[in-house]
Protein backbone atom coordinates (compact mmCIF):
# COMPACT_ATOMS: atom_id res chain seq x y z
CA UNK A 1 -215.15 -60.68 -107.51
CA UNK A 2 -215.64 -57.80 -105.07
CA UNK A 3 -211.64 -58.07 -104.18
CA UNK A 4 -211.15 -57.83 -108.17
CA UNK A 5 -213.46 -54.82 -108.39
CA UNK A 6 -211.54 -52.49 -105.56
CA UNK A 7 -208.32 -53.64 -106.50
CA UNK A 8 -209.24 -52.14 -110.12
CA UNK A 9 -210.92 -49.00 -108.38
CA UNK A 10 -207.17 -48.64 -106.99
CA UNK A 11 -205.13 -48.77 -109.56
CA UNK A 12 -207.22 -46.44 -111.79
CA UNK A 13 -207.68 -44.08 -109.04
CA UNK A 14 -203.44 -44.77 -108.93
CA UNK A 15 -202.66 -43.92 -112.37
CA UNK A 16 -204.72 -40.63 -112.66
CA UNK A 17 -208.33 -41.51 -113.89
CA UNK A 18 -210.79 -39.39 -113.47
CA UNK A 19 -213.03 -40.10 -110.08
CA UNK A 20 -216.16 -40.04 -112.03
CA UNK A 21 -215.13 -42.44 -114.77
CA UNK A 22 -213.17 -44.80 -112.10
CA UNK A 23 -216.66 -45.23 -110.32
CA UNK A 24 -218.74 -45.69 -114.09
CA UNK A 25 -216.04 -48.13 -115.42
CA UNK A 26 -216.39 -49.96 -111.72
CA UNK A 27 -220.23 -49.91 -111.69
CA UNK A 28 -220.31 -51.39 -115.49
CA UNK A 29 -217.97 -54.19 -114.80
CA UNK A 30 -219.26 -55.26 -111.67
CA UNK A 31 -222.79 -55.07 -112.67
CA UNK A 32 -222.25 -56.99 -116.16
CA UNK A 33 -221.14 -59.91 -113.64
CA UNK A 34 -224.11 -60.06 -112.22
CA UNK A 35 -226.23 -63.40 -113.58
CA UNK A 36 -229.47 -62.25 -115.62
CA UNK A 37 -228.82 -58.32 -115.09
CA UNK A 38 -229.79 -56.49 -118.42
CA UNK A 39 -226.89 -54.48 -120.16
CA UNK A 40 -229.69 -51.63 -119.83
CA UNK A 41 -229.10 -51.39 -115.89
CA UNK A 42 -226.11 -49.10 -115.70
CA UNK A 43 -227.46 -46.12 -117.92
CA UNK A 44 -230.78 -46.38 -116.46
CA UNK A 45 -229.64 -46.11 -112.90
CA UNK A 46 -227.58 -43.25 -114.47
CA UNK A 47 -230.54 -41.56 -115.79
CA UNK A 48 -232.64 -42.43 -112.60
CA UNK A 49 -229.98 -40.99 -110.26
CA UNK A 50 -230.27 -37.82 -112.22
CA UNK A 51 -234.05 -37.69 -112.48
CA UNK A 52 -234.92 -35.30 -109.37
CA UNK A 53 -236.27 -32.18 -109.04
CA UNK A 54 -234.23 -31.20 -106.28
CA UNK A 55 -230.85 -31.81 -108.34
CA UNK A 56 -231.93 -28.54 -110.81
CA UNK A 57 -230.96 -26.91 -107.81
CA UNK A 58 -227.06 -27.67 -108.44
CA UNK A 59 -226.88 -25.98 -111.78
CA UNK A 60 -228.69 -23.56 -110.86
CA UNK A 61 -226.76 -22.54 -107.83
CA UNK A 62 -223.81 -22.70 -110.03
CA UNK A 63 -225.31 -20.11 -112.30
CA UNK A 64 -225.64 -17.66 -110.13
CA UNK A 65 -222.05 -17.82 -108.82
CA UNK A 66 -220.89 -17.69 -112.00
CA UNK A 67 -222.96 -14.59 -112.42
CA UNK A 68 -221.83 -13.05 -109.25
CA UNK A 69 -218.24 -13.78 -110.84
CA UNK A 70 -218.96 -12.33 -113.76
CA UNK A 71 -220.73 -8.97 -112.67
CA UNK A 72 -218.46 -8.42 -110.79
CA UNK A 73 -220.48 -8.77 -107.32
CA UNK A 74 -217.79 -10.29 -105.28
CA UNK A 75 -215.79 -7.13 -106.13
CA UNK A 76 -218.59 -5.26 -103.92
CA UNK A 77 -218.56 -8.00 -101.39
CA UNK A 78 -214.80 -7.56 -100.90
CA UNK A 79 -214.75 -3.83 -100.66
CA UNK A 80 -217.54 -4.34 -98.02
CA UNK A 81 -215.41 -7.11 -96.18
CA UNK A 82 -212.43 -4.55 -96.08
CA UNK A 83 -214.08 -1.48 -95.01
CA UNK A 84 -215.46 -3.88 -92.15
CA UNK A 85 -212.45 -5.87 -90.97
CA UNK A 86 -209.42 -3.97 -92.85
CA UNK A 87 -208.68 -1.74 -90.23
CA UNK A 88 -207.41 -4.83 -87.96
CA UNK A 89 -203.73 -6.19 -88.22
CA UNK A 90 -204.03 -8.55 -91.24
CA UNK A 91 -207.04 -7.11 -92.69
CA UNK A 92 -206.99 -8.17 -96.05
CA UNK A 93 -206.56 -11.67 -94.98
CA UNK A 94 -209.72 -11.12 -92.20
CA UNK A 95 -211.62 -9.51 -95.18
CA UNK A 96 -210.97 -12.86 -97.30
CA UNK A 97 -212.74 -14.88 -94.84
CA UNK A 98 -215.39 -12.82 -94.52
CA UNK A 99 -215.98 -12.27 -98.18
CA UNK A 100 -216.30 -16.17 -98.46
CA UNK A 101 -218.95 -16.05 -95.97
CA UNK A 102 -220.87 -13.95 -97.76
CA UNK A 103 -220.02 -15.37 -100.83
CA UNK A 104 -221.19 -18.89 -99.19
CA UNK A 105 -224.67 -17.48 -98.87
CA UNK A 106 -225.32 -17.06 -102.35
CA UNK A 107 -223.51 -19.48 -104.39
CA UNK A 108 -223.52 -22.80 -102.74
CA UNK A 109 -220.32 -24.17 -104.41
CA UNK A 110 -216.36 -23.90 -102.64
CA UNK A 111 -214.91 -23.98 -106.02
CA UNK A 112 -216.61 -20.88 -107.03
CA UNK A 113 -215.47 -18.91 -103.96
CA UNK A 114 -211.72 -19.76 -104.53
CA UNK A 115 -212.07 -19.02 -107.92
CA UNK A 116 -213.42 -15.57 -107.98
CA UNK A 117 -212.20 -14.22 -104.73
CA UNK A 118 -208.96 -16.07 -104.97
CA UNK A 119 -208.13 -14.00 -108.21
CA UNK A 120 -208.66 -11.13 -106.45
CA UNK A 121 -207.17 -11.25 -103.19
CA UNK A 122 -204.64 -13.46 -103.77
CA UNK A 123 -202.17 -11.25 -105.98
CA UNK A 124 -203.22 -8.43 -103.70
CA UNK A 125 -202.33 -9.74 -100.53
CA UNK A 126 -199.00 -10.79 -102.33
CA UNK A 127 -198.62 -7.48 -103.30
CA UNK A 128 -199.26 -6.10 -99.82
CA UNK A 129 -196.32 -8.22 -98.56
CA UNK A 130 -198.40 -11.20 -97.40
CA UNK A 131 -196.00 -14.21 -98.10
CA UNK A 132 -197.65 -16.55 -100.62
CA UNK A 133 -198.47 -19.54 -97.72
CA UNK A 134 -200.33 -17.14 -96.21
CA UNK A 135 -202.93 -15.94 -99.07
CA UNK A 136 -203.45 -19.23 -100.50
CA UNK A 137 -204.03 -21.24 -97.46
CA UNK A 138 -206.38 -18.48 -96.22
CA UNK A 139 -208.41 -18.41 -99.42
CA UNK A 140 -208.40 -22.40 -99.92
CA UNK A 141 -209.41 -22.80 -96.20
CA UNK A 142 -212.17 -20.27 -96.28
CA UNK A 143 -213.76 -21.36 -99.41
CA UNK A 144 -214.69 -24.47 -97.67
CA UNK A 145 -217.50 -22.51 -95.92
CA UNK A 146 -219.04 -22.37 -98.90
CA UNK A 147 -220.19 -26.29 -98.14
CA UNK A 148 -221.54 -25.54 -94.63
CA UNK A 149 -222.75 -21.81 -94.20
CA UNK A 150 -226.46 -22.36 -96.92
CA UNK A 151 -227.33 -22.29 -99.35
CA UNK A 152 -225.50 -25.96 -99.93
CA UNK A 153 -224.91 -27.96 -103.09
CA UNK A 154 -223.89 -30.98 -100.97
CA UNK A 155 -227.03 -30.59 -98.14
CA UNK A 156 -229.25 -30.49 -101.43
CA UNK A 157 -227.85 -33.91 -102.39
CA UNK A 158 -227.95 -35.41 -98.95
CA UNK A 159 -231.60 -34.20 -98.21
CA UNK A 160 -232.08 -36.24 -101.63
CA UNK A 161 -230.92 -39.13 -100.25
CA UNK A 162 -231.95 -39.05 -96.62
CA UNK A 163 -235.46 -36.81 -96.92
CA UNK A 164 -233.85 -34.94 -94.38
CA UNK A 165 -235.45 -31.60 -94.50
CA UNK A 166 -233.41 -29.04 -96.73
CA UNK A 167 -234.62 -26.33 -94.46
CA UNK A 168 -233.10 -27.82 -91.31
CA UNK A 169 -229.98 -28.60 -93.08
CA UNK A 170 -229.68 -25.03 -94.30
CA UNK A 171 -230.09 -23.73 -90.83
CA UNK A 172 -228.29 -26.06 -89.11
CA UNK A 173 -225.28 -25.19 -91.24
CA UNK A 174 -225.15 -21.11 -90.20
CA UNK A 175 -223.72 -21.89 -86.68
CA UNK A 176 -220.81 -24.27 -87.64
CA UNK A 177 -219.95 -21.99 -90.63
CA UNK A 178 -219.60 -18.97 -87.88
CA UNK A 179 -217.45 -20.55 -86.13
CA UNK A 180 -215.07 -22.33 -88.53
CA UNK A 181 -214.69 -18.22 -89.77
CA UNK A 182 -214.25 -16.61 -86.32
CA UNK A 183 -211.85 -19.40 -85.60
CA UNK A 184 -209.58 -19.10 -88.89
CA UNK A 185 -209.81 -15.26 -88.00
CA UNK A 186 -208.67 -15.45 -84.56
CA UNK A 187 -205.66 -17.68 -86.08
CA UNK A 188 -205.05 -14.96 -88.59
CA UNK A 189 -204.80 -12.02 -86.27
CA UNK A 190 -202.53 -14.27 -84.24
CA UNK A 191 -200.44 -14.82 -87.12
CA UNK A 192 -200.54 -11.22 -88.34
CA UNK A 193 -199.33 -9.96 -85.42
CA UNK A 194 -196.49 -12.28 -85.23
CA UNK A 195 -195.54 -11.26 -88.76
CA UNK A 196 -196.54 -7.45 -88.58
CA UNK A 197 -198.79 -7.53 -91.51
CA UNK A 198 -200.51 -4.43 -92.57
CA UNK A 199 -203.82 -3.25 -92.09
CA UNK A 200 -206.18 -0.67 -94.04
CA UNK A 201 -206.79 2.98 -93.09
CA UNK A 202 -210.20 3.35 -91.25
CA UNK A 203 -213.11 3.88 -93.96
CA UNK A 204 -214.82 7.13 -93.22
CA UNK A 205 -218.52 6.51 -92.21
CA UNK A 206 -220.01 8.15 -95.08
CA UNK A 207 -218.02 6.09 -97.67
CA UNK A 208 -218.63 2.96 -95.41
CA UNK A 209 -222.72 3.55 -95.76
CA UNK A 210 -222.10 4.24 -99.50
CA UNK A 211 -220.77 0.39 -99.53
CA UNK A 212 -223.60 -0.78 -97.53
CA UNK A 213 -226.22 0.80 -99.59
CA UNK A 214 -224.33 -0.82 -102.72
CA UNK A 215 -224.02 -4.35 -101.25
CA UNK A 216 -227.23 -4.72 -99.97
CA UNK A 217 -229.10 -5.56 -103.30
CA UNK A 218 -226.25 -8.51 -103.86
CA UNK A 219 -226.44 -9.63 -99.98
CA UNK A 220 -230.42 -9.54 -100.28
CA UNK A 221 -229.97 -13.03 -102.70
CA UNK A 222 -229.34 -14.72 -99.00
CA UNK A 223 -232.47 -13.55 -97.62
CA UNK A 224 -234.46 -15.09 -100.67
CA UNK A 225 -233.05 -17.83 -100.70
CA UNK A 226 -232.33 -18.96 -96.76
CA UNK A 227 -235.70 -17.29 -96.19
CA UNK A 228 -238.01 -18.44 -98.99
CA UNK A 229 -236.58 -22.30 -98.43
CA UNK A 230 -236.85 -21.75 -94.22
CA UNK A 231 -240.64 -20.23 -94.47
CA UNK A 232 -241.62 -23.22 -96.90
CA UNK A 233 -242.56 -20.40 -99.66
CA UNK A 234 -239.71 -21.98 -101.76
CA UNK A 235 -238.19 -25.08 -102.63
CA UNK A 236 -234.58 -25.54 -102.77
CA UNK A 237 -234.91 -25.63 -106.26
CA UNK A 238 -237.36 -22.79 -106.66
CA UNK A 239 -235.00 -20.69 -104.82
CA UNK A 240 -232.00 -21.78 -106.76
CA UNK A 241 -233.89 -20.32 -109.99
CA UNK A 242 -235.45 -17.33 -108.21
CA UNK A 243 -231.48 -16.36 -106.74
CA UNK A 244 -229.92 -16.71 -110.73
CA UNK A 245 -232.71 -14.60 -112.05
CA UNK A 246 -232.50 -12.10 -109.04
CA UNK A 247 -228.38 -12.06 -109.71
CA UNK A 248 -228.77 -11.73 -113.27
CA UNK A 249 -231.23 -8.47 -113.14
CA UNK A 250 -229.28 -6.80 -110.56
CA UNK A 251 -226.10 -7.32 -112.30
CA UNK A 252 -227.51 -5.70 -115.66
CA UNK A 253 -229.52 -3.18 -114.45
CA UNK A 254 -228.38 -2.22 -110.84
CA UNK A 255 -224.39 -2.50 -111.12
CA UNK A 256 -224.25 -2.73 -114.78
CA UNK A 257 -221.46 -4.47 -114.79
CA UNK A 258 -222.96 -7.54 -116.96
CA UNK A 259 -223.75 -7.62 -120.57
CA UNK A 260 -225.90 -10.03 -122.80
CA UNK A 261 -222.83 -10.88 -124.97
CA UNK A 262 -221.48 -12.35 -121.27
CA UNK A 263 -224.15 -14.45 -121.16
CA UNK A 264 -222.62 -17.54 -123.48
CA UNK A 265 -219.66 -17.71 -121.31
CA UNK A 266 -221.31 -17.88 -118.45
CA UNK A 267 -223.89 -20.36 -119.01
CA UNK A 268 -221.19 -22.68 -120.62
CA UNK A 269 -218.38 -22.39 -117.44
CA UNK A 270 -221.71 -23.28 -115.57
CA UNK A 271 -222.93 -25.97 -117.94
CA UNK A 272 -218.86 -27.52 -117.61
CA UNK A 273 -218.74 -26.69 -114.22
CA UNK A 274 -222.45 -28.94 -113.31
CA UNK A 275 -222.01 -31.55 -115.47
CA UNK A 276 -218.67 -32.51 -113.45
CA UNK A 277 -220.94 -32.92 -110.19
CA UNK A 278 -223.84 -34.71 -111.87
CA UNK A 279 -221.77 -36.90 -114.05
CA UNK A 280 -220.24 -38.49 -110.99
CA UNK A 281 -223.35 -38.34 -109.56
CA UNK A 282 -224.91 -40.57 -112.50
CA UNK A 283 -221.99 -42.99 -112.21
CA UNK A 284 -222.21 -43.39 -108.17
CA UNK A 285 -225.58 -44.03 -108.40
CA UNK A 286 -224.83 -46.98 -111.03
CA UNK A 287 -222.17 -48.20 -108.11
CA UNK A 288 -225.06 -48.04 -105.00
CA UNK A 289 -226.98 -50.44 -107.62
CA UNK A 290 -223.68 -52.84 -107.53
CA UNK A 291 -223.21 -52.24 -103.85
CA UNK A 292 -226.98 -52.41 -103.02
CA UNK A 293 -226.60 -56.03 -104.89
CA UNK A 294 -224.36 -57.09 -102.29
CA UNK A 295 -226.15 -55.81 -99.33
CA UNK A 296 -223.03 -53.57 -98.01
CA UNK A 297 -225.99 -51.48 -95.93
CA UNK A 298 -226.84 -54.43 -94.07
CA UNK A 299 -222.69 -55.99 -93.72
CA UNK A 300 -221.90 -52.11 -92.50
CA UNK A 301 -225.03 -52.37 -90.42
CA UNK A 302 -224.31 -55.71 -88.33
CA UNK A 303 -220.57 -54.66 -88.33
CA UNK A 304 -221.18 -51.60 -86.04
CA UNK A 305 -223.90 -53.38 -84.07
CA UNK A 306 -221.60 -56.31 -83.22
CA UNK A 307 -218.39 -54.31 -83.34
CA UNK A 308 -219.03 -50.90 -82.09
CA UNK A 309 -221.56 -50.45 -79.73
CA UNK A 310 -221.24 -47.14 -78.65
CA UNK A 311 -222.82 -44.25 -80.40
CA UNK A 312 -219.50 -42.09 -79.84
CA UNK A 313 -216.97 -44.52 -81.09
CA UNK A 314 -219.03 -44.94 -84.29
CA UNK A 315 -219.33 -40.71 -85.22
CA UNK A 316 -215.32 -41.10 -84.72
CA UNK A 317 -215.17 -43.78 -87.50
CA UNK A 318 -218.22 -42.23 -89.66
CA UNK A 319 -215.56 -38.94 -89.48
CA UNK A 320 -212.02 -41.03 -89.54
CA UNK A 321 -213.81 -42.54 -92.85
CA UNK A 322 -215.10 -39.78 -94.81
CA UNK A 323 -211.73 -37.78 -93.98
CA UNK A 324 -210.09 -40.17 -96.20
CA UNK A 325 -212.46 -40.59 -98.38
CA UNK A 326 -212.76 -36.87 -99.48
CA UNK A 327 -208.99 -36.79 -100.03
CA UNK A 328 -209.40 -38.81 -103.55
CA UNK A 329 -213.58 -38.56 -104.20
CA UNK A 330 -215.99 -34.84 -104.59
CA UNK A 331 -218.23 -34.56 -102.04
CA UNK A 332 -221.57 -35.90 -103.84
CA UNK A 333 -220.70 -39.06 -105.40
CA UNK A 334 -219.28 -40.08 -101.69
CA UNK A 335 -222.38 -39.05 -100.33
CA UNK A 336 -224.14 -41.12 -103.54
CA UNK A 337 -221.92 -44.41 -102.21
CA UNK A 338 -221.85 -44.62 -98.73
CA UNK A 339 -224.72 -42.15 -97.17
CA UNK A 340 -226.80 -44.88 -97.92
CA UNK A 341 -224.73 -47.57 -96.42
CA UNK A 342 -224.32 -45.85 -93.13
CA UNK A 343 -227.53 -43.74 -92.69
CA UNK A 344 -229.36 -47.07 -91.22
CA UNK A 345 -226.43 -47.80 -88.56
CA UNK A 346 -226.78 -44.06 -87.73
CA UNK A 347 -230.78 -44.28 -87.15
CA UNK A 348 -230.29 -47.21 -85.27
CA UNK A 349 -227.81 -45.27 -82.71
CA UNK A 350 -230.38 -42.40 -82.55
CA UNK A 351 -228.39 -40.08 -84.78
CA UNK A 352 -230.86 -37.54 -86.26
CA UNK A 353 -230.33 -37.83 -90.80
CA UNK A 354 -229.75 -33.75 -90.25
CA UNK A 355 -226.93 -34.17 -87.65
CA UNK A 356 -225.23 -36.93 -90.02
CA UNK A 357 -225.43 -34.46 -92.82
CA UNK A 358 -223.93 -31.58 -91.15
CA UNK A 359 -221.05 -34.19 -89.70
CA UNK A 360 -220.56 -35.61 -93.28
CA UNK A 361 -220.56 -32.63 -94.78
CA UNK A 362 -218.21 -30.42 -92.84
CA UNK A 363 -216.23 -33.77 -92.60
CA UNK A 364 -215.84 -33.84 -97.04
CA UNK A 365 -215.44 -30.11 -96.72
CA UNK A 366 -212.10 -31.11 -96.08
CA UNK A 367 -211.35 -33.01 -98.59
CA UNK A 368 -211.72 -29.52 -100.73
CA UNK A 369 -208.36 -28.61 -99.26
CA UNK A 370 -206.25 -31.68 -98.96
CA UNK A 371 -204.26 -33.14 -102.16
CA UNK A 372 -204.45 -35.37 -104.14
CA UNK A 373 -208.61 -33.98 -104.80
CA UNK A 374 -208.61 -30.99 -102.55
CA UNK A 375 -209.81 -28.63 -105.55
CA UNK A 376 -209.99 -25.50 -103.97
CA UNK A 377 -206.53 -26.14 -102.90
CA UNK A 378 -205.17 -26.61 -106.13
CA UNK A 379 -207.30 -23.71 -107.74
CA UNK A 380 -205.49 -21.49 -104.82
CA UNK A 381 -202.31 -22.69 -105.50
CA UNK A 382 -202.55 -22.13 -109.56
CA UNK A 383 -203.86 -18.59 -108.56
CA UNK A 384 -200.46 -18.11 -106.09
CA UNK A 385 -197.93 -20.09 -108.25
CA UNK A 386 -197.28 -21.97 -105.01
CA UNK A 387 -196.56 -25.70 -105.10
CA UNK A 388 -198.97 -27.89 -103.87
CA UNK A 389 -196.66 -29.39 -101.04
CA UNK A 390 -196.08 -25.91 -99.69
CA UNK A 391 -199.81 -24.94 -100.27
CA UNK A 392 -201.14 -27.80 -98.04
CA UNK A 393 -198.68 -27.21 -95.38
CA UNK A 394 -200.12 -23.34 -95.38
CA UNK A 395 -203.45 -24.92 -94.74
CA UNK A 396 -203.29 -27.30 -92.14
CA UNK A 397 -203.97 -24.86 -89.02
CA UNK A 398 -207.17 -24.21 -90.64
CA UNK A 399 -207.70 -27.80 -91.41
CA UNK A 400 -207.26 -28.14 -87.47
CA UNK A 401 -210.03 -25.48 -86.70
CA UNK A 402 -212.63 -26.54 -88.99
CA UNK A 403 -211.85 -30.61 -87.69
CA UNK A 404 -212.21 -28.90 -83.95
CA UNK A 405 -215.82 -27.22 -84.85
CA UNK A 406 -216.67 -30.70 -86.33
CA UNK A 407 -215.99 -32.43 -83.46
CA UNK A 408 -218.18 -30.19 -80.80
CA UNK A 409 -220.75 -30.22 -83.55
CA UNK A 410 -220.85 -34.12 -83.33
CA UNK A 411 -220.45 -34.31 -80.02
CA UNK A 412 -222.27 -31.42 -78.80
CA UNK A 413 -225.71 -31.29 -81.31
CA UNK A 414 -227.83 -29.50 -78.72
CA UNK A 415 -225.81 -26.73 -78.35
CA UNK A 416 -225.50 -26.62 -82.25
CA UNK A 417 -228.60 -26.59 -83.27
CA UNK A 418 -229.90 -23.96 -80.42
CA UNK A 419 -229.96 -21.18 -82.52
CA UNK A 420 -231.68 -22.69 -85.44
CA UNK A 421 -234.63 -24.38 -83.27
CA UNK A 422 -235.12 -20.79 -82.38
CA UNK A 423 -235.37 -19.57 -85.25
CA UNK A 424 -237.43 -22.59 -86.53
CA UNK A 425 -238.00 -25.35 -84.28
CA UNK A 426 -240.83 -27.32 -86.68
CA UNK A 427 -238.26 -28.22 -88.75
CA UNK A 428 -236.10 -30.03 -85.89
């Protein structure tokens, strides 16, 4: 029966089904075959894999990208980002990496970052004579920080589903995100000096404080929310609420660039944009009932301890796997699926749950950017009219330096996590 069920899985996932539907319709069948399993089973563990506290946090994160969007705050971040970086050769492309950092430490979610920086920069880097490879692999490629650098939709889910500590996750996540950006920088200045692209005239000081002064209320939503998780005053959830209401006042009453009659839109493009996540979430959690059923935790788990003995050999597979995997499935129902099936393999070869999360994470952060899922890679290439083949090629040197951080992350977690267990070491 199992070779019946993935057989099915493929050919739905073949003719254009959506994930989150493939894995429901999967989960249904395959529990219905079970003997004396109650009809009841699959919408329950639907309803059960949504009832957490923690999971309020991935609407709510949503929100206050969309919010950000919407009032116009990434406009600040990005004239902030160029009056920092614009002055070097390729600035505007150095500026969209930067901008998605910062825009990574509010909103949580990739898709959000292509979307409303890549409608910005995009046409303007055309317009400055970037060629179109150019400004939509940059803007695809960089959105992925907004997986790794906190707050994190997908480090929410897997502290859910590990009890890894959200906190540790968070900080954990700062030092790979810095160096996926100064890496895809340092390729861009290459590559901007091979092509001559232009940069921006030198921002006086003056006008450069003036930006500061009108950023800082938008960049302060990273200290309330990085802070109040890391000092234990908030919960990942708490601060998820705290940094919507926070966006929402400053937007109305500090930039006044948001209205109430905005408010509709907004909360519906955030209600569509959750429900995608947390309906696949629903579903996968109906499949790790099915897979739970036939004990694929404890098959993975005396497969690597008779097959792979070596701790090394198995992080290559563990990335090797979820590489593939987040080229046709989101981010959180693969976590939902196979976390669970691996995480005991993982303890067993003295792999800390936070350094799996940041290695499984970073790893599906890859899977944003490479077809036929790789969202933020098709959102970029919309934004750019540029096809998708020609889009992916554009991104693959960035592919490479985010796969190169992943690997001295996995291989080198001391070094890693040096700077967070300064900063906090009770929560390593």
């Amino acid at each position: 029966m199992g070779f019946i069920l993935i057989g099915l899985f493929l050919v739905l996932m073949f003719i254009g089904v959506p994930i989150a539907f493939v894995i429901g319709v999967i989960a249904l069948l395959g529990i219905f075959t079970i003997p004396y399993t109650p009809e009841m089973t699959v919408p329950m563990k639907m309803l059960n894999g949504l009832d957490s506290f923690v999971l309020l946090a991935v609407p709510l994160f949503i929100l206050a990208a969309n919010l950000m969007n919407s009032g116009k705050i990434s406009v600040k971040l990005i004239e902030l980002a160029l009056a920092i970086v614009g002055p070097i050769r390729g600035g505007l492309a150095h500026a969209n990496i930067l901008v998605s950092m910062m825009f990574a430490g509010v909103s949580g979610a990739s898709q959000a970052d292509t979307a409303g920086v890549g409608k910005i920069l995009i046409p303007s880097m055309i317009d400055k004579g970037y060629d179109k490879e150019t400004s939509v692999g940059v803007t695809a490629a960089s959105s992925t920080v907004g997986v790794i650098i906190p707050p994190s939709i997908p480090m929410i889910i897997f502290a859910g589903l590990t009890n890894a500590s959200v906190g540790a996750l968070f900080l954990g996540g700062i030092v790979p995100g810095i160096l996926i950006g100064a890496g895809m920088m340092l390729f861009v200045y290459i590559l901007a000096v091979k092509r001559n692209y232009p940069k921006s005239a030198r921002v006086e000081l003056s006008k450069f404080f003036k930006l500061l002064v009108e950023t800082i209320p938008a960049l302060f939503t990273v200290v309330i929310i990085i802070g109040g998780i890391i000092s234990g005053f908030f919960t990942a959830t708490e601060a998820a609420a705290v940094a919507s209401l926070y966006t929402l006042l400053i937007s109305m009453f500090f930039y006044k660039t948001l209205k109430i009659k905005d408010l509709p839109k907004i909360l519906v493009d955030t209600l569509a944009l959750s429900s995608l996540s947390l309906f696949a979430l629903a579903t996968a959690s109906a499949l790790g009932e099915l897979m739970s059923f036939y004990q694929l935790g404890t098959v993975a788990q005396e497969f690597f301890t008779n097959s792979i003995g070596t701790k090394w050999l198995f992080t290559i597979i563990i990335i090797a796997f979820f590489l593939f995997i987040g080229t046709f499935m989101d981010a959180i129902p693969a976590m939902i699926l196979f976390v669970p099936v691996i995480l005991p393999t993982a303890l067993q070869f003295g792999i800390d749950p936070v350094h799996l999360g940041l290695i499984v994470i970073i790893t599906l952060a890859v899977g944003l950017v490479t077809p036929p899922y790789g969202l933020c890679l098709l959102l970029a290439a919309k934004i750019g009219d540029l096809s998708i083949e020609r889009s992916f090629k554009a991104v693959l040197p960035y592919i490479a330096i985010v796969v190169v951080v992943l690997l001295f992350i996995a291989f080198f977690p001391d070094m890693a996590f040096y700077i967070p267990k300064l900063i906090n070491p009770n929560l390593f």
